[in-house]
C-alpha atoms as a PDB file:
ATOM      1  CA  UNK A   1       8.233  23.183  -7.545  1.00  0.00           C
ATOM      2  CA  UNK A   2      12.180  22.863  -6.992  1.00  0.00           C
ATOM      3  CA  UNK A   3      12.158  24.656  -3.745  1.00  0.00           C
ATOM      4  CA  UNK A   4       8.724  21.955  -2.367  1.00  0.00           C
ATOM      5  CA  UNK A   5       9.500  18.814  -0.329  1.00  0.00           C
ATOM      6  CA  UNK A   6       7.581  16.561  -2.229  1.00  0.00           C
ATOM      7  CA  UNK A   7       6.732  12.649  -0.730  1.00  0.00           C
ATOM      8  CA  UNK A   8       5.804  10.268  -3.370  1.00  0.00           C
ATOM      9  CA  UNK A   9       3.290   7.294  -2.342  1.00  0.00           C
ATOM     10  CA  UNK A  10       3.822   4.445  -4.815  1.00  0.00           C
ATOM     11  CA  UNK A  11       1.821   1.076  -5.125  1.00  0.00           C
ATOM     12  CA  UNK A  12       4.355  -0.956  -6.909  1.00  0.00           C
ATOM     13  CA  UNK A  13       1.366  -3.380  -8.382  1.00  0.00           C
ATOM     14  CA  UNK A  14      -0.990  -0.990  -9.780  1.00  0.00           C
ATOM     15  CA  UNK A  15      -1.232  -1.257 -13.453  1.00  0.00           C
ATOM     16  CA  UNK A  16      -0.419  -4.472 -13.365  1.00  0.00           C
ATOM     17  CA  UNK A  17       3.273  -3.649 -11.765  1.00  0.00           C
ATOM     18  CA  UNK A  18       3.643  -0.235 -13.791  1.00  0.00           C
ATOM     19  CA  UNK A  19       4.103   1.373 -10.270  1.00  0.00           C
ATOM     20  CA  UNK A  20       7.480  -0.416 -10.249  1.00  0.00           C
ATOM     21  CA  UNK A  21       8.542   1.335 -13.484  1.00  0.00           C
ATOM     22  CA  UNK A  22       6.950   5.031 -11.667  1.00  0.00           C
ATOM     23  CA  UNK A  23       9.147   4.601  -9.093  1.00  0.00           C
ATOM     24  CA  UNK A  24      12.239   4.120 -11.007  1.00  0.00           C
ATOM     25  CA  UNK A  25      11.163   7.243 -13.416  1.00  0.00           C
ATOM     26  CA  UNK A  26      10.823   9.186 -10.438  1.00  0.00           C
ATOM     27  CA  UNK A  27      14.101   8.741  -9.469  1.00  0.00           C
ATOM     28  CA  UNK A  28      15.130   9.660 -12.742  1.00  0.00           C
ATOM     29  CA  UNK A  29      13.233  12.533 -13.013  1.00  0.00           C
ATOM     30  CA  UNK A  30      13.144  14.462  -9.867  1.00  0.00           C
ATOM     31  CA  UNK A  31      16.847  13.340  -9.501  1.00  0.00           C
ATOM     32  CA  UNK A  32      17.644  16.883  -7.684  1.00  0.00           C
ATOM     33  CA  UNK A  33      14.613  17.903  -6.223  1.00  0.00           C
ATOM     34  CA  UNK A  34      13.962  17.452  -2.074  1.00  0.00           C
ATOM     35  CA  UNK A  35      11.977  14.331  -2.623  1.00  0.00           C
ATOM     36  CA  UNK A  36      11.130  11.055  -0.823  1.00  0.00           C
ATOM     37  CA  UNK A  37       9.465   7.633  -2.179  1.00  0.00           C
ATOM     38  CA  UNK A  38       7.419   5.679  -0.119  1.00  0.00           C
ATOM     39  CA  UNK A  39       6.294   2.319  -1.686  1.00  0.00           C
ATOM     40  CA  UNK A  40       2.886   0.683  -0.079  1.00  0.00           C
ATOM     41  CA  UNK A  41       2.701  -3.206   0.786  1.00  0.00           C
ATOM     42  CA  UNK A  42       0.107  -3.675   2.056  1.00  0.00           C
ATOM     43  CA  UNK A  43      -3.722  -2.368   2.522  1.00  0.00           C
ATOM     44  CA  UNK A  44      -3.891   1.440   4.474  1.00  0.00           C
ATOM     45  CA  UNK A  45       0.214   1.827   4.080  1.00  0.00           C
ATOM     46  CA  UNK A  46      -1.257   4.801   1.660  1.00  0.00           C
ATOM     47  CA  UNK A  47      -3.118   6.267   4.626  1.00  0.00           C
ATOM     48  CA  UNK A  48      -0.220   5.504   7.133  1.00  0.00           C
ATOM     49  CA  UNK A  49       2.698   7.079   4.953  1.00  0.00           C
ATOM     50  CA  UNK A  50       0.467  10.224   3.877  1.00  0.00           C
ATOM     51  CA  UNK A  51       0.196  10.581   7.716  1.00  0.00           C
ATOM     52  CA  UNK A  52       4.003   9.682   8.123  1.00  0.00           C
ATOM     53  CA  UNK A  53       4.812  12.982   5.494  1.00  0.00           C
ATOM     54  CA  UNK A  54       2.478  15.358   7.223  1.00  0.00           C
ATOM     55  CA  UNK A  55       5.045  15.114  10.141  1.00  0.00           C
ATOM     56  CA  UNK A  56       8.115  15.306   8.262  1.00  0.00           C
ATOM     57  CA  UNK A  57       6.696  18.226   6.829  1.00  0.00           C
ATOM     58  CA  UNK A  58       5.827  17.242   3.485  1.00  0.00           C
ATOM     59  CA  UNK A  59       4.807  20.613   0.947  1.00  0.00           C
ATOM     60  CA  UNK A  60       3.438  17.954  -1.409  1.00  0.00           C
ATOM     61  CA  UNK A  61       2.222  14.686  -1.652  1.00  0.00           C
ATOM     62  CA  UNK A  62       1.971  12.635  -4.677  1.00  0.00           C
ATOM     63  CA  UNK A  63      -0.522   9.408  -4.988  1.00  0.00           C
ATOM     64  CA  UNK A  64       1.051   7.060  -7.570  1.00  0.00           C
ATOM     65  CA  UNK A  65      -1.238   4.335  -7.992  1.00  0.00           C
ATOM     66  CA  UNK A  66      -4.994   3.430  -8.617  1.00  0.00           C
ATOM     67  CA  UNK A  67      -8.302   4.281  -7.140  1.00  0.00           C
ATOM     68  CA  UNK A  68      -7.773   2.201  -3.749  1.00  0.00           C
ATOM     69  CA  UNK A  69      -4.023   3.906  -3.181  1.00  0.00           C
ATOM     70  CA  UNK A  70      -5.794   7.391  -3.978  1.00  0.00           C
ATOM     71  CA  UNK A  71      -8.492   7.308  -1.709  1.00  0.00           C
ATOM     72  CA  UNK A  72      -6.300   6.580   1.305  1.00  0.00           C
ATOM     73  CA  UNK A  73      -3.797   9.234   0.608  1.00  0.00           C
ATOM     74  CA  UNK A  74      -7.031  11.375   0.459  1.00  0.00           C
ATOM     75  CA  UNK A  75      -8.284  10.010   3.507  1.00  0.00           C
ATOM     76  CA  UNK A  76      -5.348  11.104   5.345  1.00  0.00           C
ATOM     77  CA  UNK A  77      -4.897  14.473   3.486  1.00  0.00           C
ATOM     78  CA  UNK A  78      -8.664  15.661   4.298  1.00  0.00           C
ATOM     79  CA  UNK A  79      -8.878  19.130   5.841  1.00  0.00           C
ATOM     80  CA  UNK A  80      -5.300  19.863   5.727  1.00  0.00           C
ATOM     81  CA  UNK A  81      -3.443  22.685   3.820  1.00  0.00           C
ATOM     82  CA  UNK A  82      -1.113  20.306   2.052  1.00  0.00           C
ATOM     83  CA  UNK A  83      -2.038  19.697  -1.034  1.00  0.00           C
ATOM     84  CA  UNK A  84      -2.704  16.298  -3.081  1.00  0.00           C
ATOM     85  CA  UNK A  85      -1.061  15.765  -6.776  1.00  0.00           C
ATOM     86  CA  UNK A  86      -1.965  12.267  -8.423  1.00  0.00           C
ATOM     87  CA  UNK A  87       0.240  10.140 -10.843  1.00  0.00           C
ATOM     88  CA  UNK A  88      -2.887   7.701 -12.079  1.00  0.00           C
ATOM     89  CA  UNK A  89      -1.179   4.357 -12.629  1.00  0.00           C
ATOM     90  CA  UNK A  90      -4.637   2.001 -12.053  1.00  0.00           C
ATOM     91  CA  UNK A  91      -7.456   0.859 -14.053  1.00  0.00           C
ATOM     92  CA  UNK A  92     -10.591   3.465 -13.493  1.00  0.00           C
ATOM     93  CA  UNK A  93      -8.951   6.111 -12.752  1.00  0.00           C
ATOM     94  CA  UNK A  94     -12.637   8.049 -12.138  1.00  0.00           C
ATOM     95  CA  UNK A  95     -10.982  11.752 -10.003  1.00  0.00           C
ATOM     96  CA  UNK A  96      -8.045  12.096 -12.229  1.00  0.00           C
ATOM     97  CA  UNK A  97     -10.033  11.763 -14.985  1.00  0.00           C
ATOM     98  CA  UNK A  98     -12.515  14.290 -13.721  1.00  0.00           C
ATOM     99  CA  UNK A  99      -9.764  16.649 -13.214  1.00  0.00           C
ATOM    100  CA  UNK A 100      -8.157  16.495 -16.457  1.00  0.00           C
ATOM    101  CA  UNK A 101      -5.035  15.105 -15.146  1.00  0.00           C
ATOM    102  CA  UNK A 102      -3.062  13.234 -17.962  1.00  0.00           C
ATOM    103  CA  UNK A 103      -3.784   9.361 -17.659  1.00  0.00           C
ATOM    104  CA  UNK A 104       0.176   7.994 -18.533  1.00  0.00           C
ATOM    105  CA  UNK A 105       2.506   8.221 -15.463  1.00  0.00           C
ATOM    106  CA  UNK A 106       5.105   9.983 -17.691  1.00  0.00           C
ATOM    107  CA  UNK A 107       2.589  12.556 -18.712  1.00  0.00           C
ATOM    108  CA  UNK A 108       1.508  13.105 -15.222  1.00  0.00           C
ATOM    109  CA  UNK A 109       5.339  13.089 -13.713  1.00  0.00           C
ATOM    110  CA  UNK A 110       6.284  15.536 -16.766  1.00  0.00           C
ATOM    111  CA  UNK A 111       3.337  17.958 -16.383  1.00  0.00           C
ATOM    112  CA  UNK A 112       3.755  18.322 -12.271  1.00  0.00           C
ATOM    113  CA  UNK A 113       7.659  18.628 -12.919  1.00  0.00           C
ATOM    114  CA  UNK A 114       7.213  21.351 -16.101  1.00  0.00           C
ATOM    115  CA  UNK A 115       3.806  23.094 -15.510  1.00  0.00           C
ATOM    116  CA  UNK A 116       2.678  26.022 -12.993  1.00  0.00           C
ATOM    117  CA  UNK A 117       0.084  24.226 -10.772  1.00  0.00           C
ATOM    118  CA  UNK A 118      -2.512  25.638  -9.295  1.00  0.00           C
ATOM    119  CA  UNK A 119      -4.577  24.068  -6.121  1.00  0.00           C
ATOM    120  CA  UNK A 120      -8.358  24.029  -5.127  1.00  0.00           C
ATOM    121  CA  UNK A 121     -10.519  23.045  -2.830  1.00  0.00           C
ATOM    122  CA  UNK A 122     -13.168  19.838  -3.558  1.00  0.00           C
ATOM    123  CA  UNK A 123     -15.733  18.320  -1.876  1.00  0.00           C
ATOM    124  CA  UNK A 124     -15.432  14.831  -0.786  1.00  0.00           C
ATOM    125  CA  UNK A 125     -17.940  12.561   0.656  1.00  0.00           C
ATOM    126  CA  UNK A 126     -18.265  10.136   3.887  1.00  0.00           C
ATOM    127  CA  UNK A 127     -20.211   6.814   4.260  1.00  0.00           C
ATOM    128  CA  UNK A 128     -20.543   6.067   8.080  1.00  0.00           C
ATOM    129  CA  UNK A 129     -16.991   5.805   8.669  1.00  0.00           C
ATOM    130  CA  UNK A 130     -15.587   5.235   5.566  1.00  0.00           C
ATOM    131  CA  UNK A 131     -14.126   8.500   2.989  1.00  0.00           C
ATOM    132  CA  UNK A 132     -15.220   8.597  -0.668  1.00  0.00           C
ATOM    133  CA  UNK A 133     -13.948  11.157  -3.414  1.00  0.00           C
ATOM    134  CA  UNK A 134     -15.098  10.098  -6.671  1.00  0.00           C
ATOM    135  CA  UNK A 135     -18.226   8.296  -6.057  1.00  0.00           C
ATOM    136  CA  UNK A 136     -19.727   5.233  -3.982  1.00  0.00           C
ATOM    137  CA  UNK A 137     -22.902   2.753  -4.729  1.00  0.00           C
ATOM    138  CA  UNK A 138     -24.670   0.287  -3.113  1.00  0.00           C
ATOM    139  CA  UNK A 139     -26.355  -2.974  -5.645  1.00  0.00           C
ATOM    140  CA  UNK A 140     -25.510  -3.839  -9.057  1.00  0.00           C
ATOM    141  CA  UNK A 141     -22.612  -1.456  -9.275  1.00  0.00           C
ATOM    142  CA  UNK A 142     -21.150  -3.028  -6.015  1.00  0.00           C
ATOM    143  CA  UNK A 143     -21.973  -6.361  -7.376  1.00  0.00           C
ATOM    144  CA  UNK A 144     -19.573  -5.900 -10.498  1.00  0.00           C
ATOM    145  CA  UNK A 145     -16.781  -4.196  -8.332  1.00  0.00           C
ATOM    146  CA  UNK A 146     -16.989  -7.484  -6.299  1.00  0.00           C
ATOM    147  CA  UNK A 147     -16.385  -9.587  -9.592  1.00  0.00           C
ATOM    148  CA  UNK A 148     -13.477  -7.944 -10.536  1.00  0.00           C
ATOM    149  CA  UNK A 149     -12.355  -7.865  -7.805  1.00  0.00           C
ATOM    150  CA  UNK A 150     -11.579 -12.039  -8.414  1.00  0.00           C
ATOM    151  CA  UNK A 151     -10.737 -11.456 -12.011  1.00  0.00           C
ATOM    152  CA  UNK A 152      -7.076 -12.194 -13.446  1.00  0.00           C
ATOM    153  CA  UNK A 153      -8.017  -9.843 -16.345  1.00  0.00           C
ATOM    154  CA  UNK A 154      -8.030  -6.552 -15.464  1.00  0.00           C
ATOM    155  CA  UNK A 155      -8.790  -3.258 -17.303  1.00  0.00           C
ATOM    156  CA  UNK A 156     -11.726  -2.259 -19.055  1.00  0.00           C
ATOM    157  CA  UNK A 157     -11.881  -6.223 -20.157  1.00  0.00           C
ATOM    158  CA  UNK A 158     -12.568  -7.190 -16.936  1.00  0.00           C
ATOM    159  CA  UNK A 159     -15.148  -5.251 -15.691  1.00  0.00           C
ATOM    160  CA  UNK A 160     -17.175  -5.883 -19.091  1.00  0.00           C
ATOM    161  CA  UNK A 161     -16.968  -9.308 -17.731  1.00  0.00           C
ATOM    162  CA  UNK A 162     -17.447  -8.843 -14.525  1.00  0.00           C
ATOM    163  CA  UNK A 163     -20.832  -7.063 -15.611  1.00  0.00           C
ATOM    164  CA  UNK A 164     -21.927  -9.530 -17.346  1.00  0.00           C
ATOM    165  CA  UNK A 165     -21.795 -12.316 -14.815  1.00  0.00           C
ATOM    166  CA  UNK A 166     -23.411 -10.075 -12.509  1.00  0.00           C
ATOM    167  CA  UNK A 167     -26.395 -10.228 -14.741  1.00  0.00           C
ATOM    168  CA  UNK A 168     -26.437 -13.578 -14.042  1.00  0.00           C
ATOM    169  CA  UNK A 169     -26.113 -13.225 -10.140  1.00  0.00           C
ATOM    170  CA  UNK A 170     -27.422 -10.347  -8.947  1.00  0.00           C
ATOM    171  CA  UNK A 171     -30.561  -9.436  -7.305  1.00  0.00           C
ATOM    172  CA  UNK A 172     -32.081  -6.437  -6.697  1.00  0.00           C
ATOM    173  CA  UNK A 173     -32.072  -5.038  -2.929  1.00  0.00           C
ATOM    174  CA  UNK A 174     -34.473  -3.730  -0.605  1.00  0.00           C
ATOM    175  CA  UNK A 175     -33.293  -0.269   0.151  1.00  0.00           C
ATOM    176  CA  UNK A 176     -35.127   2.562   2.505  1.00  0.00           C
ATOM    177  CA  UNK A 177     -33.638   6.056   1.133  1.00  0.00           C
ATOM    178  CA  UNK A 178     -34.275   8.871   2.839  1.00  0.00           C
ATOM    179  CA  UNK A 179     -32.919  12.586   1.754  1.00  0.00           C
ATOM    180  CA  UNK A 180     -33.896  16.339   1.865  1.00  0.00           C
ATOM    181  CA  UNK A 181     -35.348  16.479  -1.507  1.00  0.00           C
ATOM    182  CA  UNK A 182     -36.016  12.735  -2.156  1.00  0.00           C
ATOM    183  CA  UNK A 183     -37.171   9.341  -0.846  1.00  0.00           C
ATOM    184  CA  UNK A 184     -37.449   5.757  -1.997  1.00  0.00           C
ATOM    185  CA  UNK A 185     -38.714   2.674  -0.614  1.00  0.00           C
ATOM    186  CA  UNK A 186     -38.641  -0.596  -2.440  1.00  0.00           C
ATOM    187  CA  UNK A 187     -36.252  -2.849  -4.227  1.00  0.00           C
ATOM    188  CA  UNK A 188     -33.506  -1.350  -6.281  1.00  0.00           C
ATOM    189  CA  UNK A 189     -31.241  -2.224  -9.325  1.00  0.00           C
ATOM    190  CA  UNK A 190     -28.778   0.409  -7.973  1.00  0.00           C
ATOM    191  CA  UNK A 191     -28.068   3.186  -5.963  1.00  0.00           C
ATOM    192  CA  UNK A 192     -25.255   5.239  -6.932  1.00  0.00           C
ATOM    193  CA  UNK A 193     -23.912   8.730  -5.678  1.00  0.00           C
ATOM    194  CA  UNK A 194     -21.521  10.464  -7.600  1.00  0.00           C
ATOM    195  CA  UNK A 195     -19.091  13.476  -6.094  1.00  0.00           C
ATOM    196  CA  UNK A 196     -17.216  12.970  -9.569  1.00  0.00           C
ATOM    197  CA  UNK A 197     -18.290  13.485 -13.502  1.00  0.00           C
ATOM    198  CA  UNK A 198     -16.783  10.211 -14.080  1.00  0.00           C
ATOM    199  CA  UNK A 199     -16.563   6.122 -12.546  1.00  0.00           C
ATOM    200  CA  UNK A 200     -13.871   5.270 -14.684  1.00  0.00           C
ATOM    201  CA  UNK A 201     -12.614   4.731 -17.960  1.00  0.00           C
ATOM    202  CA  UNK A 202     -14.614   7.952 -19.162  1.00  0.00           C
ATOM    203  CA  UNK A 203     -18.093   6.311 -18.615  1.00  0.00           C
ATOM    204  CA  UNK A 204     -20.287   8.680 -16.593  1.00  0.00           C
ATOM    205  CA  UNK A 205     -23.543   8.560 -14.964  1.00  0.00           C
ATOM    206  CA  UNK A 206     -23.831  12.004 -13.555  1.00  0.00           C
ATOM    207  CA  UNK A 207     -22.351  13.872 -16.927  1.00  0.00           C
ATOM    208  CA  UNK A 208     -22.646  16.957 -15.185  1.00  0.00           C
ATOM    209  CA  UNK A 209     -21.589  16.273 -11.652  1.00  0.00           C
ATOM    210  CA  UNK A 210     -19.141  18.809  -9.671  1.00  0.00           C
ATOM    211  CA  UNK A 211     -16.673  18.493  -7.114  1.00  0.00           C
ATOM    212  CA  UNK A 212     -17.254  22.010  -5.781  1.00  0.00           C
ATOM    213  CA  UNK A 213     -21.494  22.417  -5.720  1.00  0.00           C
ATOM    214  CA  UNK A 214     -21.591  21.277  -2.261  1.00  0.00           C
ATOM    215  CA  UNK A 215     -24.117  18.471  -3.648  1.00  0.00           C
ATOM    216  CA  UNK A 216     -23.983  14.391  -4.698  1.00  0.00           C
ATOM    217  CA  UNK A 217     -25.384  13.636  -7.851  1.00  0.00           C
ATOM    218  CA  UNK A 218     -27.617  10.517  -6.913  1.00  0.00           C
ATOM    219  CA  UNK A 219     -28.609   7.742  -9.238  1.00  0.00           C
ATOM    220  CA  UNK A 220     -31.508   4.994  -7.907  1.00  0.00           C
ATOM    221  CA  UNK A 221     -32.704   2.683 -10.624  1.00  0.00           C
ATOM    222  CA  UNK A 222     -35.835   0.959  -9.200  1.00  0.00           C
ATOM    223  CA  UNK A 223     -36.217  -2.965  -9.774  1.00  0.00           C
ATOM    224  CA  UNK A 224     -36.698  -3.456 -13.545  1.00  0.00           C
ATOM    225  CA  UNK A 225     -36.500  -6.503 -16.147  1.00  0.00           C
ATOM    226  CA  UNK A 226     -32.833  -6.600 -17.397  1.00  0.00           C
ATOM    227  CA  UNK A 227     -33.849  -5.652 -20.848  1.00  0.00           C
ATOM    228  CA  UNK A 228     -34.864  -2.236 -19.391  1.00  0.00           C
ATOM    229  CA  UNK A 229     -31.782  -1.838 -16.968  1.00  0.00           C
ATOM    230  CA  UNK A 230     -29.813  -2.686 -20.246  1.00  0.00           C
ATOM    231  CA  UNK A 231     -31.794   0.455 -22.218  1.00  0.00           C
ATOM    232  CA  UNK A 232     -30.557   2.546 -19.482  1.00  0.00           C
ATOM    233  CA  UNK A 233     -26.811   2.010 -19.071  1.00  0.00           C
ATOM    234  CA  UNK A 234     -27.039   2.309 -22.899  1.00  0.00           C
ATOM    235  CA  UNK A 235     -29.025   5.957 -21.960  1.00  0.00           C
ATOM    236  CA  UNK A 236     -25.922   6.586 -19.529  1.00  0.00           C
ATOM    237  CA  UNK A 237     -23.640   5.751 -22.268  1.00  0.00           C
ATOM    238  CA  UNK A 238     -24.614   8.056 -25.352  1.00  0.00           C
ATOM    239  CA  UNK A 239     -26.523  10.682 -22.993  1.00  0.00           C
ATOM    240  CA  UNK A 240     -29.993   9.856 -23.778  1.00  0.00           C
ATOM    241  CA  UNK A 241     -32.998   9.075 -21.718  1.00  0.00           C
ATOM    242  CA  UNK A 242     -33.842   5.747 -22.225  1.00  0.00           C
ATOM    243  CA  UNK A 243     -36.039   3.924 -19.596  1.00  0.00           C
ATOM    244  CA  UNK A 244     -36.554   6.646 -17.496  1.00  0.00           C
ATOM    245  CA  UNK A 245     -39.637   5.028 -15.617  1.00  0.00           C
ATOM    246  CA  UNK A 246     -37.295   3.249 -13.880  1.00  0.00           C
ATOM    247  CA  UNK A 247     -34.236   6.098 -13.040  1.00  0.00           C
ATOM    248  CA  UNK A 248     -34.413   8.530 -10.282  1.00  0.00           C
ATOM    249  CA  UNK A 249     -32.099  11.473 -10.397  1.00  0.00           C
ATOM    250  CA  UNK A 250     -31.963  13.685  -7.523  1.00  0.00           C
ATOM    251  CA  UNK A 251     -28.517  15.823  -5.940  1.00  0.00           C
ATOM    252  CA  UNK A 252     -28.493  15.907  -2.344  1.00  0.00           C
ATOM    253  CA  UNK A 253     -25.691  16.436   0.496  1.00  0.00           C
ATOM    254  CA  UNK A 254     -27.066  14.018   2.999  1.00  0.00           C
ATOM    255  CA  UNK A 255     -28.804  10.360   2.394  1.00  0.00           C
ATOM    256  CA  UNK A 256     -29.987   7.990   5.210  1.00  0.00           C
ATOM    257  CA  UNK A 257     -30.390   4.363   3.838  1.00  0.00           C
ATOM    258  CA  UNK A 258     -31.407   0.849   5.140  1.00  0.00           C
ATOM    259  CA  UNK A 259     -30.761  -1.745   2.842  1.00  0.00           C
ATOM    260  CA  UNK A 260     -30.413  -5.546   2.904  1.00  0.00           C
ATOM    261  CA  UNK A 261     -26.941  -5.536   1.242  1.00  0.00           C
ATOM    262  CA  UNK A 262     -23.656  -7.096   2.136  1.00  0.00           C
ATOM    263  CA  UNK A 263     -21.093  -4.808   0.467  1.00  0.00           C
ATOM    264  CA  UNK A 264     -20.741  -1.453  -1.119  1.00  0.00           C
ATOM    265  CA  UNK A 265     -18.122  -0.174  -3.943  1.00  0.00           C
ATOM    266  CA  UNK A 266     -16.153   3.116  -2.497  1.00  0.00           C
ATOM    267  CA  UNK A 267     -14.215   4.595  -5.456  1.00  0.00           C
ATOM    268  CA  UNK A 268     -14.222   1.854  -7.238  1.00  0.00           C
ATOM    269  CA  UNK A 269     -13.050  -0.915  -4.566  1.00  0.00           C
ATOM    270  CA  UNK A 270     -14.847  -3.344  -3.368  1.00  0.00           C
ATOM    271  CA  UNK A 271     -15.876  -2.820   0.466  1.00  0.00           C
ATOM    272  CA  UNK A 272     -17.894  -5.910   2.495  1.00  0.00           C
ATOM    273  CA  UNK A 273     -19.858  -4.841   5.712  1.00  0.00           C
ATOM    274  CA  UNK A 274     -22.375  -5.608   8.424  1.00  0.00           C
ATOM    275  CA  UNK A 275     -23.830  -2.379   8.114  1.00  0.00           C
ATOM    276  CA  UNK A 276     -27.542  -2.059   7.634  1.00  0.00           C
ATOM    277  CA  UNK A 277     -27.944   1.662   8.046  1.00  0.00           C
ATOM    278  CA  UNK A 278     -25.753   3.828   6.073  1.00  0.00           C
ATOM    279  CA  UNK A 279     -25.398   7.511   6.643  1.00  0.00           C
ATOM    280  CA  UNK A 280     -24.232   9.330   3.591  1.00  0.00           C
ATOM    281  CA  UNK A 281     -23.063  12.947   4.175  1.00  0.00           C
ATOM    282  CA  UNK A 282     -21.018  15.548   1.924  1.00  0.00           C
ATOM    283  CA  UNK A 283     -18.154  17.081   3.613  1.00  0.00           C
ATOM    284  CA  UNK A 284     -17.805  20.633   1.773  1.00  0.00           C
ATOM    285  CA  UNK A 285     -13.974  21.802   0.106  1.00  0.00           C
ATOM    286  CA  UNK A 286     -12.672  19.830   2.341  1.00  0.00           C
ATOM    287  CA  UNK A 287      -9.607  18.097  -0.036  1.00  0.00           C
ATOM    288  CA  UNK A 288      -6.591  20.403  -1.484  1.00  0.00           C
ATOM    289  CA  UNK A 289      -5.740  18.976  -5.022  1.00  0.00           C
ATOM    290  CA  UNK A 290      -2.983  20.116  -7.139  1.00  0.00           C
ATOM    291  CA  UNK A 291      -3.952  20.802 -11.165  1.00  0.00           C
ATOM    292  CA  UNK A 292      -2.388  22.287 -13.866  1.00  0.00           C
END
């Protein structure tokens, strides 16, 4: 690793300013190596410095940060040799977790300056325009990624909360679903489509979900009392099958959708649009990521 240029992309606010303390033990800890820090400001500097070290030649690139800061270095990493590390300093967390990679920065920093790495290839997904790597949802999941997204608690805390205000809010959406080997029309509690095992935190819908099948694992739940939409995010929790009248599990690698929404969560951020077609594609090993 000694003999790699490695660029590190920090968001000095993630974990509620942690990123500030990353940089510093960076500094400390890679002391001698051919390194350079890059600390984001603003929304898409991720995306713009990951570009910025694919010029200068970067061997590595390191996202130091949450869920948001990760998907744009991935954005700007996709279907390029170099490979991706990740240092998770946010709340969810949902790739890193999927991959095993240790969830304390000095864990992470330790194990990518001690270990021998090896990288693979993953699949990562695309809605319209937009990248996804973990997973992406439309409804009631989208609904509570909007509360937090207004919450001064964060962590786990917060989106308990914001889930259960959403309760109060939400209502279900007409959606128009369309894939190879499924379709649904009617109003939905949720649509969610998982490249990932995990959405954060270690809660998982899609258990058995891979980043190298070539195939989304899809979750619909069809419009329900909340009493039954309770039963099953308590089936997603312990791994059961309650209220499956109401859940529709299907793995595809291309959804079109029409749907009467206003926003949409992508990896865990909160994403407002105009859009009322969405075109949901899988875009095979098409990410380099560095595990150990």
């Amino acid at each position: 690793m000694k003999d790699k240029k490695i660029h590190f992309i920090v968001n000095p606010i993630s974990g509620k300013g942690l990123g500030k303390k990353v940089k510093n033990r960076i500094e400390e800890l890679f002391a001698d190596y051919d390194k350079e820090i890059k600390v984001t400001r603003k929304k898409d500097d991720g995306y713009k410095f990951a570009l910025q070290s694919i010029k200068e030649g970067a061997d590595l690139i390191v996202s130091c940060g949450g869920d948001g800061t990760l998907n744009e270095v991935a954005t700007a990493l996709l279907n390029k040799e170099i490979p991706l590390a990740i240092v998770p300093i946010g709340s969810g967390n949902g790739l890193a977790r999927h991959l095993h990679i240790p969830l304390t920065y000095e864990e992470a920093l330790q194990s990518l300056k001690t270990s021998q790495h090896t990288s693979k290839k993953i699949d990562c997904g695309k809605i319209n325009n937009i990248y996804f790597f973990s997973n992406a949802g439309i409804g009631f999941d989208a609904h509570t990624v909007k509360e937090y997204a207004h919450q001064k608690k964060r962590q786990l805390a917060g989106y308990v909360k914001s889930a259960i205000v959403s309760v109060f809010k939400y209502k279900p959406i007409q959606i128009d679903m369309h894939s190879e080997t499924k379709n649904f029309k009617g109003k939905a509690m949720m649509l969610n489509i998982s490249n990932s095992n995990c959405l954060g935190y270690g809660f998982s819908i899609s258990p058995k979900a891979s980043l190298q099948d070539g195939k989304f694992d899809v979750n619909l739940i069809a419009e329900c009392s909340w009493g039954a939409f309770g039963l099953i995010g308590m089936g997603y929790l312990f791994n059961t099958n309650f209220g499956s009248k109401k859940k529709i599990f299907f793995k595809s690698n291309q959804l079109e959708i029409e749907f009467d929404g206003k926003y949409l969560q992508i990896d865990g951020e909160y994403i407002p649009t105009n859009a009322k077609k969405l075109t949901v594609s899988l875009l095979p090993q098409s990410l380099k990521v560095l595990i150990a």
